[in-house]
Protein backbone atom coordinates (compact mmCIF):
# COMPACT_ATOMS: atom_id res chain seq x y z
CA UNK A 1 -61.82 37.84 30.70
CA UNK A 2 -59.55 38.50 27.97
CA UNK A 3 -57.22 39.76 30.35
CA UNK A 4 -57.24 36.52 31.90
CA UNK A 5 -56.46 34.94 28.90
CA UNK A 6 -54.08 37.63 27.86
CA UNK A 7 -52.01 36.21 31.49
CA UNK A 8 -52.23 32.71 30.71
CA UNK A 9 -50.47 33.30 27.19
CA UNK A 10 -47.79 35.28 28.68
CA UNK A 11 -47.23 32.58 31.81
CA UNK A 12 -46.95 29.59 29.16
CA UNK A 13 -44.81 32.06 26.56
CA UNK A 14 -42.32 32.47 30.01
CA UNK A 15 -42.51 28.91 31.06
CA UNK A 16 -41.30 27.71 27.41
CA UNK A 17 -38.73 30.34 27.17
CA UNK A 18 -37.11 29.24 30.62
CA UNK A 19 -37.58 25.42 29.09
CA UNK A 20 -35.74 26.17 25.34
CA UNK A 21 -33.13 28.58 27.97
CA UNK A 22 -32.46 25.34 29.91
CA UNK A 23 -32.24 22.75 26.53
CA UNK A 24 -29.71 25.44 24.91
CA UNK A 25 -27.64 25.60 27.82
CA UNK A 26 -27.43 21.47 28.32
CA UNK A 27 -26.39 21.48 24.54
CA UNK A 28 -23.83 24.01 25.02
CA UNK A 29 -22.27 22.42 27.86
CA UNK A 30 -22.15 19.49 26.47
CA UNK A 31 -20.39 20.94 23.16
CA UNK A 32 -17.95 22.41 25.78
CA UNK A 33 -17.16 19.22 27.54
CA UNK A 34 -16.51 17.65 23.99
CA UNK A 35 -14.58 20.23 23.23
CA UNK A 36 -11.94 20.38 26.14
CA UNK A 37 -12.20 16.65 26.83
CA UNK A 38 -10.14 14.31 24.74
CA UNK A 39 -10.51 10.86 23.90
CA UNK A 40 -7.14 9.02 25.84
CA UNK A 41 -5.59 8.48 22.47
CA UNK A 42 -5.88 11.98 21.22
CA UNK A 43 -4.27 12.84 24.63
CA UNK A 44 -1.51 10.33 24.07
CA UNK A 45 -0.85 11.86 20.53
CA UNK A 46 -1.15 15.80 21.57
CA UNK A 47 2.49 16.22 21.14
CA UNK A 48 2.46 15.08 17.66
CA UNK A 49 -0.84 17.26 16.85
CA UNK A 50 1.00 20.20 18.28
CA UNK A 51 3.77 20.12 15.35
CA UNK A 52 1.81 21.52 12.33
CA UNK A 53 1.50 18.07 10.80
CA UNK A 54 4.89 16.82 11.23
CA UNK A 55 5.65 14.48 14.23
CA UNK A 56 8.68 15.69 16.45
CA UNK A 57 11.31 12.47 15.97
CA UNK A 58 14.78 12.48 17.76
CA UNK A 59 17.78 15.15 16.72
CA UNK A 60 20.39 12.66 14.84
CA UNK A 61 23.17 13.11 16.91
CA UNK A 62 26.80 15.05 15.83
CA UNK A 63 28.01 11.39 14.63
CA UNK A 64 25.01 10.03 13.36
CA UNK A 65 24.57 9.89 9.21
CA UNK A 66 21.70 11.83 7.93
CA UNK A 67 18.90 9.51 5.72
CA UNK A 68 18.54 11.62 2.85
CA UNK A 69 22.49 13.15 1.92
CA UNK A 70 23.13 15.14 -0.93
CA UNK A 71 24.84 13.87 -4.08
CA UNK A 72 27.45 16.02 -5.79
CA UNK A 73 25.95 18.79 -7.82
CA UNK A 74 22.87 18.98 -5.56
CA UNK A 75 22.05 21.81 -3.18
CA UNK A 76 18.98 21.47 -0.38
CA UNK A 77 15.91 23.73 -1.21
CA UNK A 78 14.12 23.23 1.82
CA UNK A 79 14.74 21.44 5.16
CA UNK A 80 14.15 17.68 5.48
CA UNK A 81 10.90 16.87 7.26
CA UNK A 82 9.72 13.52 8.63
CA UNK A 83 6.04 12.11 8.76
CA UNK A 84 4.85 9.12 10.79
CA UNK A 85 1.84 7.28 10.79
CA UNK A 86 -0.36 10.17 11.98
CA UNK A 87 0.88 12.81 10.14
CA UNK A 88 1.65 10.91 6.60
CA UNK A 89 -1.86 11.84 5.41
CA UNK A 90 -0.24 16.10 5.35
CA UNK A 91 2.17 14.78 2.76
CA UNK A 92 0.51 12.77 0.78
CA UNK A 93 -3.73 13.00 1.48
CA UNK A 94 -5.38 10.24 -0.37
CA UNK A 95 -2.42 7.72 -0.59
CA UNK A 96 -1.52 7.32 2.74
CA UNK A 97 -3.58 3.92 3.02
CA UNK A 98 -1.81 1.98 0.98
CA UNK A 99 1.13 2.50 2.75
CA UNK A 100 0.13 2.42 6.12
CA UNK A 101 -1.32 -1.57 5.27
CA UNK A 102 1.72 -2.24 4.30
CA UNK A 103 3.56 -2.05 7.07
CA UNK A 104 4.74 2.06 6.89
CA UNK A 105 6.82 3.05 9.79
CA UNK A 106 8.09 6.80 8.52
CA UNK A 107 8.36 9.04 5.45
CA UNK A 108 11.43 11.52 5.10
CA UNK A 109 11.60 14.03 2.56
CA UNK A 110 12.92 16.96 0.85
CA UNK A 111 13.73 19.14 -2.12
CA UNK A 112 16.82 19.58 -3.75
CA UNK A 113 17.92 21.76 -6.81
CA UNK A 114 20.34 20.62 -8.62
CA UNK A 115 23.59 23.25 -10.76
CA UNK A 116 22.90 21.69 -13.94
CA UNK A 117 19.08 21.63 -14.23
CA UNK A 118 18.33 24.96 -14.37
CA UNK A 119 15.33 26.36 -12.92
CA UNK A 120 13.80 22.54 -12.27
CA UNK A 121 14.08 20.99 -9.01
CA UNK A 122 13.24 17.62 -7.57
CA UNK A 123 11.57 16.23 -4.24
CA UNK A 124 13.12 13.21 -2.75
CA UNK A 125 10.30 10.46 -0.28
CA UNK A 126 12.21 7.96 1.38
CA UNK A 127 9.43 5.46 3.23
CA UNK A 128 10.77 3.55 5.64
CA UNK A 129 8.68 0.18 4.87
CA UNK A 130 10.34 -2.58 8.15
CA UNK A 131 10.98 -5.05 5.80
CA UNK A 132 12.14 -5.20 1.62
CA UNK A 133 8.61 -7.18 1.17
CA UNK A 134 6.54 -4.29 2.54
CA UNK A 135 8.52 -1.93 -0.05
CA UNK A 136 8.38 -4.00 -2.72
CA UNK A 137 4.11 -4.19 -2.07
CA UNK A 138 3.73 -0.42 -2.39
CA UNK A 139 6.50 -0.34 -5.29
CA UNK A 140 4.64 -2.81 -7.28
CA UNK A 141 1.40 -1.63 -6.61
CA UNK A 142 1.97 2.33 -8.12
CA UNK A 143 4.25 0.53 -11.07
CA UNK A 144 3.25 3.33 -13.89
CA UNK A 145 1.92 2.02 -17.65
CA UNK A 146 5.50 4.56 -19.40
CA UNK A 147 7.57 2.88 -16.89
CA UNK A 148 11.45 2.45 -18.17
CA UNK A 149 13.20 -0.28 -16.09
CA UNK A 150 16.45 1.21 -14.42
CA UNK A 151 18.95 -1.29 -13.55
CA UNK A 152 20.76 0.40 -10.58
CA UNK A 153 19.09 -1.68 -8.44
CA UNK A 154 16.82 -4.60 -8.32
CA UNK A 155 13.56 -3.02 -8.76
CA UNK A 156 14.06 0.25 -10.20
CA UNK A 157 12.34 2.47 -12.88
CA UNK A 158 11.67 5.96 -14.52
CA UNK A 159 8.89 8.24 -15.91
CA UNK A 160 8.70 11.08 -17.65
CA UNK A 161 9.47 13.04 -14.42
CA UNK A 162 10.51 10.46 -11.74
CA UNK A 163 12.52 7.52 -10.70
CA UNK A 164 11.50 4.68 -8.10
CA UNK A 165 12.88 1.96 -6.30
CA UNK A 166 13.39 -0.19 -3.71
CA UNK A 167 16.21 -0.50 -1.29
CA UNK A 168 16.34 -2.95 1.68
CA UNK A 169 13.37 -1.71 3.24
CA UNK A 170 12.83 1.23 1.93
CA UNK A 171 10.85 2.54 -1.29
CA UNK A 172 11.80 5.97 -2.63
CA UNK A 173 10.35 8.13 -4.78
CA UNK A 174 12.68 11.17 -6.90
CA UNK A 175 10.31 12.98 -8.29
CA UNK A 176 11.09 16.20 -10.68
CA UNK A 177 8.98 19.56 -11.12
CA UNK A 178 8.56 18.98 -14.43
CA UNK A 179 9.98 17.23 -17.03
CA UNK A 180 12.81 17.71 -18.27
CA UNK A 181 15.97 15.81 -19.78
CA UNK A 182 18.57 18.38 -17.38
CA UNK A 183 16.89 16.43 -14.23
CA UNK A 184 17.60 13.20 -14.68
CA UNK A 185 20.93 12.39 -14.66
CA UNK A 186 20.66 14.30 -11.12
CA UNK A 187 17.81 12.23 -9.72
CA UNK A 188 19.77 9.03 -11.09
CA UNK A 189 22.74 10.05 -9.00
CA UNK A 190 20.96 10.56 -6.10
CA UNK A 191 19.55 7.41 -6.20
CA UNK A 192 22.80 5.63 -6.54
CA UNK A 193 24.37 7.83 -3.68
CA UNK A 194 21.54 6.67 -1.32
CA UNK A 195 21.92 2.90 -2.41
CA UNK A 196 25.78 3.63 -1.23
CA UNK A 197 25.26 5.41 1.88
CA UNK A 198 22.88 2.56 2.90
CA UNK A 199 24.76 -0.69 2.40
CA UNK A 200 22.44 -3.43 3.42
CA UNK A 201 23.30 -7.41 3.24
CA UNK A 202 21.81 -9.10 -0.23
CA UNK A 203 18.03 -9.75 0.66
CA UNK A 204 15.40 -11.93 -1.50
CA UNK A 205 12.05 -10.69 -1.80
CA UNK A 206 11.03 -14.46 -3.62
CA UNK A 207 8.67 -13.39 -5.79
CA UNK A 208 9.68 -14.88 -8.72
CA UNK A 209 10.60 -17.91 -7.24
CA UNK A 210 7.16 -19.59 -7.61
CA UNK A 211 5.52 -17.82 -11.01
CA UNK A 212 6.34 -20.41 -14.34
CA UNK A 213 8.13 -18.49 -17.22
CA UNK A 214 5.96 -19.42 -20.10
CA UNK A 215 3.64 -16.90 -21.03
CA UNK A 216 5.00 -14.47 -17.65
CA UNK A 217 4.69 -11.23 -18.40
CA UNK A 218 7.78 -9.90 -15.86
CA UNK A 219 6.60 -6.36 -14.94
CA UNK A 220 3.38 -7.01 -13.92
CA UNK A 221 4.54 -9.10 -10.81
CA UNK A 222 3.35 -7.85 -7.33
CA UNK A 223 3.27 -7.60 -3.71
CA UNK A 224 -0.36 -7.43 -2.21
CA UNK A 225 -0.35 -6.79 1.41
CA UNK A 226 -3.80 -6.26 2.54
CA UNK A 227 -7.31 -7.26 1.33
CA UNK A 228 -6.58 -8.63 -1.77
CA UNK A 229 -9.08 -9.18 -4.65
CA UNK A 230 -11.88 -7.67 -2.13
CA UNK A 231 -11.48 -10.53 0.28
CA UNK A 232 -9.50 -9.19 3.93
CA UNK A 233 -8.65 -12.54 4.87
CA UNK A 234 -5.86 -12.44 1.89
CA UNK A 235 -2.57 -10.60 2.83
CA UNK A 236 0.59 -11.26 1.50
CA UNK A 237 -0.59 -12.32 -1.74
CA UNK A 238 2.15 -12.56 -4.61
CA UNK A 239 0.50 -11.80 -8.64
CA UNK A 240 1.72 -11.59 -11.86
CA UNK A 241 -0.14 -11.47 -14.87
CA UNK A 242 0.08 -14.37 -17.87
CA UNK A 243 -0.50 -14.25 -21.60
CA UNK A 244 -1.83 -17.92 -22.37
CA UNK A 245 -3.88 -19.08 -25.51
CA UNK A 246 -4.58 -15.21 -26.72
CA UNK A 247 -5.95 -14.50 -23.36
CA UNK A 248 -3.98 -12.52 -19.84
CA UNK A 249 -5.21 -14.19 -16.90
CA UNK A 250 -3.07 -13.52 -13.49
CA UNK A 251 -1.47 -16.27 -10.93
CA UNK A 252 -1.26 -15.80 -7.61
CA UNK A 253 0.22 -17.60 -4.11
CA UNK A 254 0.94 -16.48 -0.61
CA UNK A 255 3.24 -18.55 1.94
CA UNK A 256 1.30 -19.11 4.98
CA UNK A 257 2.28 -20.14 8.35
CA UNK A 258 1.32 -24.18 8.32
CA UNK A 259 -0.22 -26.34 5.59
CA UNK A 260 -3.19 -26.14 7.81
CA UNK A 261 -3.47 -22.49 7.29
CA UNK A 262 -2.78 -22.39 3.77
CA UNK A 263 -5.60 -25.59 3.50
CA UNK A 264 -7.61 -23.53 5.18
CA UNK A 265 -7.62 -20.18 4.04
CA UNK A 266 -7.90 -21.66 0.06
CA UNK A 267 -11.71 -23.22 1.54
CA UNK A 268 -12.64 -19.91 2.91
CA UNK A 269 -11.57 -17.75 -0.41
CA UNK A 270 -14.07 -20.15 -2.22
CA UNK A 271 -16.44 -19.71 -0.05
CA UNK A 272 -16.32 -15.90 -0.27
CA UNK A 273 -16.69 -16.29 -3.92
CA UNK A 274 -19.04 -18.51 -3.80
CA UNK A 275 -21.19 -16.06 -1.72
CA UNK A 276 -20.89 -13.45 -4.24
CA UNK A 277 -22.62 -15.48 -7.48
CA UNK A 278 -19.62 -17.94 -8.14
CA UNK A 279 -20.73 -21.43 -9.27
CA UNK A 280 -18.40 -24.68 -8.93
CA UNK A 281 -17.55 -25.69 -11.97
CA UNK A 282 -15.90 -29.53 -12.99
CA UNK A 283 -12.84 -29.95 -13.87
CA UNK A 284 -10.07 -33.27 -14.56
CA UNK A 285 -6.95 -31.37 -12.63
CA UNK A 286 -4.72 -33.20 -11.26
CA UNK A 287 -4.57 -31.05 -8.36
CA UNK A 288 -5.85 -32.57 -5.28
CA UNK A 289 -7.04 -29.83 -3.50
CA UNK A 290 -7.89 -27.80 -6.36
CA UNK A 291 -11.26 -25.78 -7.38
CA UNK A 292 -12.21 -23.99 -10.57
CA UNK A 293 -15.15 -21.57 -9.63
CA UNK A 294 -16.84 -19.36 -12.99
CA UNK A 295 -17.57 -15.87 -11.64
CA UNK A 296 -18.39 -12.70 -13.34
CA UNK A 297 -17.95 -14.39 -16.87
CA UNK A 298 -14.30 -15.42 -15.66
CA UNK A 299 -12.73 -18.79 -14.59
CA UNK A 300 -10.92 -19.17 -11.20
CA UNK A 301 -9.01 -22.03 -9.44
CA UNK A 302 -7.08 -22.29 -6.06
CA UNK A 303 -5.30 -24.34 -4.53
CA UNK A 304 -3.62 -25.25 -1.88
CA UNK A 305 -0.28 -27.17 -1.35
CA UNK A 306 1.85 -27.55 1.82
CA UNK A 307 2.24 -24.10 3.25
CA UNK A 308 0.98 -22.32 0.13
CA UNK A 309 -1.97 -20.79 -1.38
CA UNK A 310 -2.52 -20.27 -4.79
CA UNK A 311 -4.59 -19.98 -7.65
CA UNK A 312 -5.16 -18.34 -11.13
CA UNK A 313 -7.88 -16.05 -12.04
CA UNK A 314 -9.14 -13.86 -14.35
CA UNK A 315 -8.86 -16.59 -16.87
CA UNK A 316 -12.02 -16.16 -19.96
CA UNK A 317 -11.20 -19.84 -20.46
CA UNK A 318 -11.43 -22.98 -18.88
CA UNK A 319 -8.34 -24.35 -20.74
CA UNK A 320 -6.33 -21.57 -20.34
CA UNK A 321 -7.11 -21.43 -16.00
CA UNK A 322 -6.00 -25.10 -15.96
CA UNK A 323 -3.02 -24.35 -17.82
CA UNK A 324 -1.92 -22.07 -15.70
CA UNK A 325 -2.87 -23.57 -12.44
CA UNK A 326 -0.81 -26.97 -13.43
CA UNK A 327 2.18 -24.84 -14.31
CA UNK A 328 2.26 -22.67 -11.20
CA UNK A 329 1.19 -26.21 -8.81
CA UNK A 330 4.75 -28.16 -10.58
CA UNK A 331 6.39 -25.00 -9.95
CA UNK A 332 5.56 -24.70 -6.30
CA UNK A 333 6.00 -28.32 -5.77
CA UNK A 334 9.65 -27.98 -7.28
CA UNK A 335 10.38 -25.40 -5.02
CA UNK A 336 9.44 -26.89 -1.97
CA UNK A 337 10.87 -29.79 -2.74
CA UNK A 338 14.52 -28.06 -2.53
């Protein structure tokens, strides 16, 4: 009997053995398939995987100017290397969203010692942004609290350590070992060697053409390209923050496509904030189309006016919000009336 028994076991131990046998080997085939079969836009990108991080991009040619050339005094400490969209995140892991919104196309760089600074070297980024707009967004955005305003070129300042600034469309970084006072007439030459070795035609980024002047505070003024103030409807979206009445509040406006659009895309933002706890709140603007919203403790407005969107927000005041909102709504309707 207990033989029996004793048979039965062993028969049932076998049969679930073979079973589990059979599961593990489904699992591992299936962990080999994914393994050795790519998704179609991995396979498109293998070349560029196969490079260490850094995406293969054409030989210049014997008469063809190098981006990044070497001002007098400088010597190259290591060779120049180019990122793209795929590989930007091996340069720079953490950041590379904020450039790749905004329109990033490459990223050369290299480092460079230079004879008079000693034993402190610098690294040079050049990102190639399409357009001076989409440079100007990621300039503005990583604007540093000790900046020093440089006045080689439009939009140009210095830290401690580093030097940026926009050219045409591209936004470059010099950025120094450590600091140092040897470095920096080096890193300013470089700077003004690239401007000359890139000669582009005079190009307006506008983004001053629609803040007011009273109360502007003029470094604060940005370029938002994506998702602005939590809402991903908003691209494009000029700011610059105000000091009204004791108070900083911020402006903002965005050219859109059609009045339509700009009409629009103004409802939908106040319905977004409206959705997140914002209450409509009275007002006697003489803005047409204009709506002051209280959310979070502050006061915003927006408006829209022929092509444009705008607003103020961040305001701890009614008075102060409707300040700013008529000043920025006569400004815009100066400049379109031009």
């Amino acid at each position: 009997m207990n033989q029996k028994i004793k048979a039965k076991t062993t028969s049932k131990q076998t049969l679930l053995s073979l079973i589990i046998l059979g599961i593990l080997v489904v699992i591992s085939g299936g962990v080999f398939h994914a393994q050795f079969s790519f998704h179609p836009a991995v396979q498109q990108m293998a070349p560029v995987l196969a490079t260490d991080g850094i995406s293969p991009v054409a030989e210049p040619t014997s008469g063809e100017k190098p981006l990044i050339s070497l001002s007098p005094g400088l010597s190259p400490l290591s060779p120049p290397e180019t990122f793209d969209a795929v590989s930007l995140s091996d340069k720079i892991d953490g950041k590379a969203e904020l450039y790749l919104s905004a329109g990033f196309v490459r990223l050369y760089s290299q480092r460079f010692k230079a004879e008079t600074a000693g034993e402190v070297w610098m690294e040079v980024f050049v990102y190639e942004m399409q357009t001076p707009q989409n440079a100007f967004s990621v300039f503005s955005a990583q604007r540093r609290d000790d900046a020093q305003t440089l006045d080689f070129a439009p939009y140009a300042y210095q830290t401690p350590n580093a030097l940026f600034f926009v050219h045409g469309p591209f936004y470059v970084e010099v950025v120094a070992s450590d600091i140092s006072d040897t470095i920096m007439q080096p890193m300013i030459a470089f700077a003004e060697t690239f401007i000359a070795d890139h000669p582009i035609q005079a190009q307006s980024i506008g983004e001053k053409e629609l803040f007011p002047r009273k109360g502007l505070i003029e470094t604060s003024i940005s370029l938002i390209s994506a998702d602005a103030f939590g809402y991903e409807r908003f691209d494009q979206i000029f700011t610059a923050a105000y000091k009204l009445q004791d108070s900083e509040l911020m402006a903002y406006y965005s050219r859109r496509k059609t009045p339509r659009d700009a009409e629009e895309l103004a409802s939908s933002y106040r319905n977004f904030l409206l959705a997140f706890g914002g209450k409509t709140v009275g007002s006697d603007l003489a803005i047409k189309s204009a709506k002051m919203i209280h959310i979070l403790d502050t006061y915003e407005i927006v408006f829209s006016h022929g092509p444009y969107l705008a607003g103020v927000r961040e305001a701890a005041d009614q008075a102060s919000a409707q300040e700013l909102a008529i000043q920025l709504f006569n400004r815009i309707k100066e400049v379109s009336a031009e």
